[in-house]
PDB file of N, CA and C in Angstrom:
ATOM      1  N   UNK A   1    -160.371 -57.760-124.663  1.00  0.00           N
ATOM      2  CA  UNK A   1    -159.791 -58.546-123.592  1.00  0.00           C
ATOM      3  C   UNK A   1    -158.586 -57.839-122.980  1.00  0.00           C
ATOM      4  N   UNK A   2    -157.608 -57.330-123.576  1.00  0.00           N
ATOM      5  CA  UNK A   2    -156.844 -56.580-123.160  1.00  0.00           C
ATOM      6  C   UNK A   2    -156.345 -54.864-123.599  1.00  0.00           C
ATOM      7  N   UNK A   3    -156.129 -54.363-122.697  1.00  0.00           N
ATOM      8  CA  UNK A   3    -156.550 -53.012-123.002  1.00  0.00           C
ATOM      9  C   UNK A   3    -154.862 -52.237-123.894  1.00  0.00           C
ATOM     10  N   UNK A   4    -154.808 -50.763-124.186  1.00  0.00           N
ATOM     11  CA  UNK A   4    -154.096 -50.663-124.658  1.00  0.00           C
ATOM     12  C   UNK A   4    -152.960 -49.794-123.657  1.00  0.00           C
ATOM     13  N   UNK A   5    -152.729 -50.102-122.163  1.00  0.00           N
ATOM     14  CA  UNK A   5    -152.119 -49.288-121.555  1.00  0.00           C
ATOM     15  C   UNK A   5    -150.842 -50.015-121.555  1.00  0.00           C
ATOM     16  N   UNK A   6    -149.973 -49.674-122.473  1.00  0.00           N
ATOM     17  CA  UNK A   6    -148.679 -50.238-122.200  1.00  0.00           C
ATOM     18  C   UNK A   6    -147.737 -49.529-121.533  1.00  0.00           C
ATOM     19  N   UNK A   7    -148.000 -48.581-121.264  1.00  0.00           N
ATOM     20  CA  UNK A   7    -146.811 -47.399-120.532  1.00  0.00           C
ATOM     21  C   UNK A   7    -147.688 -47.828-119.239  1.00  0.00           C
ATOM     22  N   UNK A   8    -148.457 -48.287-118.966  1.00  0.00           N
ATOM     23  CA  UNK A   8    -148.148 -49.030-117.606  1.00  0.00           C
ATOM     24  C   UNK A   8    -147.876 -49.913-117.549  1.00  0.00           C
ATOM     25  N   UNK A   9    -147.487 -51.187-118.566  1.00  0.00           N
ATOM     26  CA  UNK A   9    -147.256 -52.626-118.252  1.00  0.00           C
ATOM     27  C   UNK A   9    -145.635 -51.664-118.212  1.00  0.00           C
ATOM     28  N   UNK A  10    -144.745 -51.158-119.111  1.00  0.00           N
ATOM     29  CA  UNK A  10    -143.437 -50.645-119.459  1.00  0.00           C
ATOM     30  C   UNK A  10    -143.215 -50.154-117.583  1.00  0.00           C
ATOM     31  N   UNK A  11    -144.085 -49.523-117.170  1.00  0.00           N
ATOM     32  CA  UNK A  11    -143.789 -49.074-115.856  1.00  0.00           C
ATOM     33  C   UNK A  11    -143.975 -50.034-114.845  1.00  0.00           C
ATOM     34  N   UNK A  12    -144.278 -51.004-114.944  1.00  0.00           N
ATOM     35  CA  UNK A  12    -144.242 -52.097-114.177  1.00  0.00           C
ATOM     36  C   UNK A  12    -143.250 -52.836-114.379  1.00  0.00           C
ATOM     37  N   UNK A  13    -142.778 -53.002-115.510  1.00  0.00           N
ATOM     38  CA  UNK A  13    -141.353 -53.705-116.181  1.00  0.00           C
ATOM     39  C   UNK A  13    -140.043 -52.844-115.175  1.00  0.00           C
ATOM     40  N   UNK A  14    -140.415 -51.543-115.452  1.00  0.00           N
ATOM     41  CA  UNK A  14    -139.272 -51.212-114.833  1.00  0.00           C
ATOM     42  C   UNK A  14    -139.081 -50.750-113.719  1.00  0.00           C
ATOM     43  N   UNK A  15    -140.547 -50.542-112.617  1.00  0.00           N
ATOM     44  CA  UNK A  15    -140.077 -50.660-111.063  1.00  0.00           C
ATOM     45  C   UNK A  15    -140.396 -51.948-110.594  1.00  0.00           C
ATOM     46  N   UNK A  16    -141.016 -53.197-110.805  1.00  0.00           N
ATOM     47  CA  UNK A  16    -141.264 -54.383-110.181  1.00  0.00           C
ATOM     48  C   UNK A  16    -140.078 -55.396-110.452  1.00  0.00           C
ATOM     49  N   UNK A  17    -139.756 -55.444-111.591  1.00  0.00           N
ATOM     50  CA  UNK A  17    -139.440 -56.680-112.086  1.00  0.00           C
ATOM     51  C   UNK A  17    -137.784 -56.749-112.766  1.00  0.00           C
ATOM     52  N   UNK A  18    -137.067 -57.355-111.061  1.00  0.00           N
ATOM     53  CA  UNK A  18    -135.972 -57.346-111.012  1.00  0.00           C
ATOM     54  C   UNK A  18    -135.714 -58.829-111.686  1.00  0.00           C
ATOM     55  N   UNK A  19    -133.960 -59.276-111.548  1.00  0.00           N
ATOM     56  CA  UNK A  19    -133.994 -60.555-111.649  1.00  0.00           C
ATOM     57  C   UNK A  19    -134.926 -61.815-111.028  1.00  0.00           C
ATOM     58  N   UNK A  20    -134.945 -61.623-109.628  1.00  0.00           N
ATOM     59  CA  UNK A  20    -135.772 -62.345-108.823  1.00  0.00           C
ATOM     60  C   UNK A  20    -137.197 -62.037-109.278  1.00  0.00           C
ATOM     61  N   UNK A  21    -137.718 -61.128-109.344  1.00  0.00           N
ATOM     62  CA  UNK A  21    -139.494 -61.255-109.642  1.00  0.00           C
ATOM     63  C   UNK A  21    -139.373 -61.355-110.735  1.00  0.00           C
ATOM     64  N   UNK A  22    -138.743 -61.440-111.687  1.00  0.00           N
ATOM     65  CA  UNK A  22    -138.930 -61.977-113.136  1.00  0.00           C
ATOM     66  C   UNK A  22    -138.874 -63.047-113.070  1.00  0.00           C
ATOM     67  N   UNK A  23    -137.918 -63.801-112.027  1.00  0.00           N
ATOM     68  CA  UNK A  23    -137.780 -65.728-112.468  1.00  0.00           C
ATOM     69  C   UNK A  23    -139.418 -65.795-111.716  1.00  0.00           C
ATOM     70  N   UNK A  24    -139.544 -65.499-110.763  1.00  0.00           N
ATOM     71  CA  UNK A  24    -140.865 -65.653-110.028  1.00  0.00           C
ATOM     72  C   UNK A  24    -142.099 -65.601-110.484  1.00  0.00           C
ATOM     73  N   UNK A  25    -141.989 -64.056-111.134  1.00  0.00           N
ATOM     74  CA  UNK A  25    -143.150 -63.793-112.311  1.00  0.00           C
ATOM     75  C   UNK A  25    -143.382 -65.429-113.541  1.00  0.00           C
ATOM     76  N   UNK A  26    -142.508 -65.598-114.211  1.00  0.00           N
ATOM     77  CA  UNK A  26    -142.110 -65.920-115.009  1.00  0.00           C
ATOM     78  C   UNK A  26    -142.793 -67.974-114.636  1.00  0.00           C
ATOM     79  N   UNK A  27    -142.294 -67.768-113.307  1.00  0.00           N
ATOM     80  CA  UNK A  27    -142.445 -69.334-112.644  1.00  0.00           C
ATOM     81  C   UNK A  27    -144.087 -69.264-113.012  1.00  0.00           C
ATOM     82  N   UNK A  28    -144.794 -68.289-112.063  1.00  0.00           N
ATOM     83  CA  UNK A  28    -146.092 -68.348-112.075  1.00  0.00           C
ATOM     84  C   UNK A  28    -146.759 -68.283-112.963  1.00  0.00           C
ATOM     85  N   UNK A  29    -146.675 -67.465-114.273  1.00  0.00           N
ATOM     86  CA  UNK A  29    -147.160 -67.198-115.345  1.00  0.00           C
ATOM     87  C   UNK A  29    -147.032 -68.490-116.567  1.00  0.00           C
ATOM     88  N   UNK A  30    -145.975 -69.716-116.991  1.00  0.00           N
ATOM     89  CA  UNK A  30    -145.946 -70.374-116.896  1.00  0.00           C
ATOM     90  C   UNK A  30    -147.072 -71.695-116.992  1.00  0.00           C
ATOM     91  N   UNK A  31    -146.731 -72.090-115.204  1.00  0.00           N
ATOM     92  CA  UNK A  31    -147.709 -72.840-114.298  1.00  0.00           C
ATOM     93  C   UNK A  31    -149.159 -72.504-115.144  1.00  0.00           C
ATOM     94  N   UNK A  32    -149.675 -71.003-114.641  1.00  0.00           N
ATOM     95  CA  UNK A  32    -150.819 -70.764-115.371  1.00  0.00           C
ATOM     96  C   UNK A  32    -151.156 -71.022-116.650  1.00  0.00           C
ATOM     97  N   UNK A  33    -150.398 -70.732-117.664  1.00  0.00           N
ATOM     98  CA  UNK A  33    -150.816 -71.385-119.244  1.00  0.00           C
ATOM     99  C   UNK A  33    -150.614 -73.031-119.072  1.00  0.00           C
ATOM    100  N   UNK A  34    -150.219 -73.510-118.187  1.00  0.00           N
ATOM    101  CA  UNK A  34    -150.564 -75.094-118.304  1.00  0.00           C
ATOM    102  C   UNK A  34    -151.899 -75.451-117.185  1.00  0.00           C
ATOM    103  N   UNK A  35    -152.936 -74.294-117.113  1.00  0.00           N
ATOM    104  CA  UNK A  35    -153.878 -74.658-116.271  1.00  0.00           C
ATOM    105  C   UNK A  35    -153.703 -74.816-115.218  1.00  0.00           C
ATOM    106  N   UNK A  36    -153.099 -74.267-114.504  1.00  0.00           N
ATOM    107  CA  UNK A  36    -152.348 -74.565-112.899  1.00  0.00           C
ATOM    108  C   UNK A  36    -152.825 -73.160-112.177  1.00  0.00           C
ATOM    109  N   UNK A  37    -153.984 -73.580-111.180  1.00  0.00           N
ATOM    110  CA  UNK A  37    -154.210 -72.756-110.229  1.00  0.00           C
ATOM    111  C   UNK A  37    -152.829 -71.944-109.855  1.00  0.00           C
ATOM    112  N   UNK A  38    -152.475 -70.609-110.012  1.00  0.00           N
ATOM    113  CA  UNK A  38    -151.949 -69.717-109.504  1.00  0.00           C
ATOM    114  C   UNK A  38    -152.446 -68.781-108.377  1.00  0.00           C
ATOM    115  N   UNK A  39    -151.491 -68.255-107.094  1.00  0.00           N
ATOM    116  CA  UNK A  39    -151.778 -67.268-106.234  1.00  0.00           C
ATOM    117  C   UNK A  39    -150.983 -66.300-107.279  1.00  0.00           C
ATOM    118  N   UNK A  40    -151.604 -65.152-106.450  1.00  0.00           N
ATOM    119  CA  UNK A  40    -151.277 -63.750-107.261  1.00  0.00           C
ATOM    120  C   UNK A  40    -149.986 -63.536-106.491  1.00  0.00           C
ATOM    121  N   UNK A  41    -149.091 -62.524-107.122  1.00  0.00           N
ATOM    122  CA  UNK A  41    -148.186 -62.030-107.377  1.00  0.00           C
ATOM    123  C   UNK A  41    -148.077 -60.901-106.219  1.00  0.00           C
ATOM    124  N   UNK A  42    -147.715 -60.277-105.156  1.00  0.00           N
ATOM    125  CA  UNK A  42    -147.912 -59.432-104.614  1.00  0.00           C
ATOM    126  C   UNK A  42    -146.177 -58.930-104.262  1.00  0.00           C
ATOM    127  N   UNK A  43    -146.074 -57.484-105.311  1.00  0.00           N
ATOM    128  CA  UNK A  43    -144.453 -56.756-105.185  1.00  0.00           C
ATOM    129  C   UNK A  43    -144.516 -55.749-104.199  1.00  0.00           C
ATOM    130  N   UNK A  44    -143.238 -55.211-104.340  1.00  0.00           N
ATOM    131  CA  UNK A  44    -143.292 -53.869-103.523  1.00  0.00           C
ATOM    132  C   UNK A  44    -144.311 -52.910-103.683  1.00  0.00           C
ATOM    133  N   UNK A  45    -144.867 -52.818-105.197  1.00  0.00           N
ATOM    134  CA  UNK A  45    -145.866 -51.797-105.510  1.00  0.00           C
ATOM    135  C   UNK A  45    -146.726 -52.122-106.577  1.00  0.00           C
ATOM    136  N   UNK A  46    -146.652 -53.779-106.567  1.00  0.00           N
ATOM    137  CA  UNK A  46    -147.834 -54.051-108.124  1.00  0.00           C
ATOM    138  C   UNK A  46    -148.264 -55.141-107.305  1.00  0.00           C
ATOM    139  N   UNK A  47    -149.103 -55.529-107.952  1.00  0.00           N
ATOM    140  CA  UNK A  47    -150.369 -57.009-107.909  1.00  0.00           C
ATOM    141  C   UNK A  47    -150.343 -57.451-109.035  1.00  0.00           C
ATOM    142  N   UNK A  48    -150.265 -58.664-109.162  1.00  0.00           N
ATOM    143  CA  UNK A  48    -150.031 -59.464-110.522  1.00  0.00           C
ATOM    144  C   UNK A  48    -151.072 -60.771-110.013  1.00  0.00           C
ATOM    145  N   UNK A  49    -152.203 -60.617-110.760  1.00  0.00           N
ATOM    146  CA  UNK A  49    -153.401 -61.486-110.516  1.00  0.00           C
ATOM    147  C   UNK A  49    -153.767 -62.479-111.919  1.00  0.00           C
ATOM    148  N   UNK A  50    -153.230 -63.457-112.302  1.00  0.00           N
ATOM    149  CA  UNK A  50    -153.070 -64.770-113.012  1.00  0.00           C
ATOM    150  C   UNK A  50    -154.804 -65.398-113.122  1.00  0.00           C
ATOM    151  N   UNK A  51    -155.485 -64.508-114.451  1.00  0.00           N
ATOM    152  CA  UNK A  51    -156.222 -65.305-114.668  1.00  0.00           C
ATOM    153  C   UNK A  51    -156.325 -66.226-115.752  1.00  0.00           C
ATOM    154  N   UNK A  52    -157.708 -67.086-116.403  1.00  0.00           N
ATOM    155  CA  UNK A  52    -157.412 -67.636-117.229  1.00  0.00           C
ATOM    156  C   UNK A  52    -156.491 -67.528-118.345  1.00  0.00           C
ATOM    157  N   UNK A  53    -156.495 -67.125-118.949  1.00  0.00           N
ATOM    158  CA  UNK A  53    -155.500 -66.357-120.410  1.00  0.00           C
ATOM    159  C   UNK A  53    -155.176 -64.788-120.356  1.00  0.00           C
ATOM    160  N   UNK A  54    -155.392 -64.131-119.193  1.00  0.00           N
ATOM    161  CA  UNK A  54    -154.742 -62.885-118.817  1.00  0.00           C
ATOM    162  C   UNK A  54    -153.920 -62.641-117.652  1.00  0.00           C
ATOM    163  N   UNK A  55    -153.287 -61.854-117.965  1.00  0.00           N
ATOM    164  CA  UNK A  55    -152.716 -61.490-116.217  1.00  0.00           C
ATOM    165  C   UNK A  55    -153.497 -59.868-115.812  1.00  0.00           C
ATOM    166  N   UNK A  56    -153.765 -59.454-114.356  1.00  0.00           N
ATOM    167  CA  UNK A  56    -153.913 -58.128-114.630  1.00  0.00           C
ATOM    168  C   UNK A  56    -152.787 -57.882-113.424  1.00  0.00           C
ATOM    169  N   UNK A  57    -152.748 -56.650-113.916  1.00  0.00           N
ATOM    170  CA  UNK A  57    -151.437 -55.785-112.981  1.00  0.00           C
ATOM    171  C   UNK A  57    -151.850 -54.779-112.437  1.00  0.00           C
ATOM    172  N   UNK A  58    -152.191 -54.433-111.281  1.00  0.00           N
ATOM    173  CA  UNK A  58    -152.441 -53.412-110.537  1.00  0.00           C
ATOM    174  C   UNK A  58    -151.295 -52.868-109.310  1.00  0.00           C
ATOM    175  N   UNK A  59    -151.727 -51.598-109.129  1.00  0.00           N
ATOM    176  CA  UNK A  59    -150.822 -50.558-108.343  1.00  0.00           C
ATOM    177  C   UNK A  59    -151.348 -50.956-107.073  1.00  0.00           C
ATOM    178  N   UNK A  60    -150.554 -50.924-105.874  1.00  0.00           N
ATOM    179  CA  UNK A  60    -150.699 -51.159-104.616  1.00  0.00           C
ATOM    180  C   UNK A  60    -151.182 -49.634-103.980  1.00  0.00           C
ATOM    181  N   UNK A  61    -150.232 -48.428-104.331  1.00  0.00           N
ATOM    182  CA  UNK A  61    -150.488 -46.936-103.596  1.00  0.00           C
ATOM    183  C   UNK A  61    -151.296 -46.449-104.809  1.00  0.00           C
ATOM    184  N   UNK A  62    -151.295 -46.265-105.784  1.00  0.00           N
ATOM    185  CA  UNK A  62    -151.665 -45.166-106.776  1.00  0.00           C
ATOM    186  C   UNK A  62    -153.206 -45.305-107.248  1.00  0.00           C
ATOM    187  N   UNK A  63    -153.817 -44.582-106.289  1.00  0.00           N
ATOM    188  CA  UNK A  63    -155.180 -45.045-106.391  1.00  0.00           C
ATOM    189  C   UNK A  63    -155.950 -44.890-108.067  1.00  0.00           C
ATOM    190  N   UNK A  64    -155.129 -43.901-108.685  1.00  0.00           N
ATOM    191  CA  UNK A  64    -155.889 -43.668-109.846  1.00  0.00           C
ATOM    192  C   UNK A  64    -154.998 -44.594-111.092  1.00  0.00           C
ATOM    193  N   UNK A  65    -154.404 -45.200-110.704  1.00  0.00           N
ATOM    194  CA  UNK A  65    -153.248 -46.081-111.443  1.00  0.00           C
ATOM    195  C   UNK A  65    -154.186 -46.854-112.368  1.00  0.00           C
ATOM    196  N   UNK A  66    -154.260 -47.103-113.807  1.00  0.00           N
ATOM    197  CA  UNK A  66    -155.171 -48.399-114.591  1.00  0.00           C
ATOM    198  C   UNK A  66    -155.028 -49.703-114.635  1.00  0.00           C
ATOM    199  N   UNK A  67    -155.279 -50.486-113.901  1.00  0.00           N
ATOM    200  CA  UNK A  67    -155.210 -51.825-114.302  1.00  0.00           C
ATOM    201  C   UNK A  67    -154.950 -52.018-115.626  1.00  0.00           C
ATOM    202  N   UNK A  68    -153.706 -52.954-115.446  1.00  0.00           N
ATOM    203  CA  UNK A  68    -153.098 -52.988-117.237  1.00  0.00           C
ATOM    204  C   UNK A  68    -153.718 -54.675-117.407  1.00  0.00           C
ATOM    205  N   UNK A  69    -154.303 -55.002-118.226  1.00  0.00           N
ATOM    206  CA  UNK A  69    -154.659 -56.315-118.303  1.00  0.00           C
ATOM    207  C   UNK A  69    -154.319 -56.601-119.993  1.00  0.00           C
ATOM    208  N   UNK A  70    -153.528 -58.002-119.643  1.00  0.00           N
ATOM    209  CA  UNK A  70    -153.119 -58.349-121.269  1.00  0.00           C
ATOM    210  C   UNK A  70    -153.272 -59.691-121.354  1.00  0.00           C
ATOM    211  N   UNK A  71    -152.861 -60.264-122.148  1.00  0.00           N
ATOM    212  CA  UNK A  71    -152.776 -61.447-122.821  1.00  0.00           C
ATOM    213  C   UNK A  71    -151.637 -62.766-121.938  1.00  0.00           C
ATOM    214  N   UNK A  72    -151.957 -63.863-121.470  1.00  0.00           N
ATOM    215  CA  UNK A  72    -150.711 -64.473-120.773  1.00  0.00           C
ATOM    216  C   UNK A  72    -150.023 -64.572-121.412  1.00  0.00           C
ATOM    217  N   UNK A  73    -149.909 -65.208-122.520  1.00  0.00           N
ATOM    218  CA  UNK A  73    -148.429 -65.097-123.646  1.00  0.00           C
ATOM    219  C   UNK A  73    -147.732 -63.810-123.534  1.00  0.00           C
ATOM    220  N   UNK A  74    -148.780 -62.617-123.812  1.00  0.00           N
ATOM    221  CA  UNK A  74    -147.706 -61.410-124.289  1.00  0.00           C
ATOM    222  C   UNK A  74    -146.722 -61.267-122.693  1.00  0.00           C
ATOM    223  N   UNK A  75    -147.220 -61.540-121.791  1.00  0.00           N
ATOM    224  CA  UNK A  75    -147.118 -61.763-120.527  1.00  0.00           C
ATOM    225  C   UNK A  75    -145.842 -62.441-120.601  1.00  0.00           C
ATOM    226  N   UNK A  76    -145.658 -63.414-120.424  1.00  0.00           N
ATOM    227  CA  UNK A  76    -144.436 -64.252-120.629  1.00  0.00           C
ATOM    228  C   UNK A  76    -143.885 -64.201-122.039  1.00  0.00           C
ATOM    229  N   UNK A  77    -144.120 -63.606-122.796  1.00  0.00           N
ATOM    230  CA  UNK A  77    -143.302 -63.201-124.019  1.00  0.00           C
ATOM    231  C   UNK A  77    -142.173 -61.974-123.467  1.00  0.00           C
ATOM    232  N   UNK A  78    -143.242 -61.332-122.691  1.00  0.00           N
ATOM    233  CA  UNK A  78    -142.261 -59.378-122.162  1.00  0.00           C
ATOM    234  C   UNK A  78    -141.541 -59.965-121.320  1.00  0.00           C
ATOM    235  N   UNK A  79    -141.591 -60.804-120.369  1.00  0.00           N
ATOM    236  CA  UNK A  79    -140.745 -61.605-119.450  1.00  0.00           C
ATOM    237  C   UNK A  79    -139.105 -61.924-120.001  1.00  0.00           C
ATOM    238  N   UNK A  80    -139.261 -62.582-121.012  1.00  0.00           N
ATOM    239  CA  UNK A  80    -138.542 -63.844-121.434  1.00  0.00           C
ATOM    240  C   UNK A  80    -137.785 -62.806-122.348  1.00  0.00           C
ATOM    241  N   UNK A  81    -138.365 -61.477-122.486  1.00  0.00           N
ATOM    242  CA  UNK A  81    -137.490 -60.795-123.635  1.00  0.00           C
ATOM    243  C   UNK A  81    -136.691 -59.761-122.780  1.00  0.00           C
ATOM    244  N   UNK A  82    -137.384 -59.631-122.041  1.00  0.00           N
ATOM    245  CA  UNK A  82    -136.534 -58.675-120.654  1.00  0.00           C
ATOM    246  C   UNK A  82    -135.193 -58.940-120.317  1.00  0.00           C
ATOM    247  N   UNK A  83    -135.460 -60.600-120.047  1.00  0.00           N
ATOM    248  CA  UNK A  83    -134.943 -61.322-119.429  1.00  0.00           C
ATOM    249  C   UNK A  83    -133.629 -61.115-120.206  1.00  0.00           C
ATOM    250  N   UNK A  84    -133.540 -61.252-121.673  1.00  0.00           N
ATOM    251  CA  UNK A  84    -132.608 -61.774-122.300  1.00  0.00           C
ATOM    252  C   UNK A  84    -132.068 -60.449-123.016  1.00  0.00           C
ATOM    253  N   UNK A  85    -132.331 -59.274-122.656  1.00  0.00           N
ATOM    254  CA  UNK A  85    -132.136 -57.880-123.229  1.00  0.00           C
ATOM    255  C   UNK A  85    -131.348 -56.929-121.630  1.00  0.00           C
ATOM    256  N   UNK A  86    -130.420 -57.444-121.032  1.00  0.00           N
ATOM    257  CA  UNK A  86    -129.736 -56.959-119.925  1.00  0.00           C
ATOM    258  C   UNK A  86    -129.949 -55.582-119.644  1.00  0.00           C
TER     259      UNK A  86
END
């Protein structure tokens, strides 16, 4: 279900996801584990697409970039630890 590319979720952590797209991220991802139709996520340079119990994260320019797809928890777990690690 989810793959093992974490040096791209880590690289998404650290060009997407400022204060603001983290509360945002964070809002949406959320919503979704309580079954709540989500729209996707669209940053300066990622796609954050909210499915059932995954999120996937894709590159906007980098055509050969991997879709990082994980778990929604670990999802809002990396969020919430970001968040609280300045």
């Amino acid at each position: 279900m989810s793959n093992p590319n974490t040096s791209g979720f880590q690289q998404f952590l650290d060009d997407e996801v400022t204060g603001v797209a983290r509360e945002h991220l964070l809002e949406k991802a959320l919503a979704a584990r309580q079954n709540r139709v989500v729209e996707a996520y669209s940053g300066n340079a990622y796609y954050v697409a909210f499915e059932e119990d995954e999120v996937v994260i894709e590159h906007h320019y980098v055509e050969d970039w991997p879709a990082v797809r994980l778990p929604l928890q670990a999802f809002i777990t990396a969020l919430q630890t970001d968040a609280s690690n300045p």
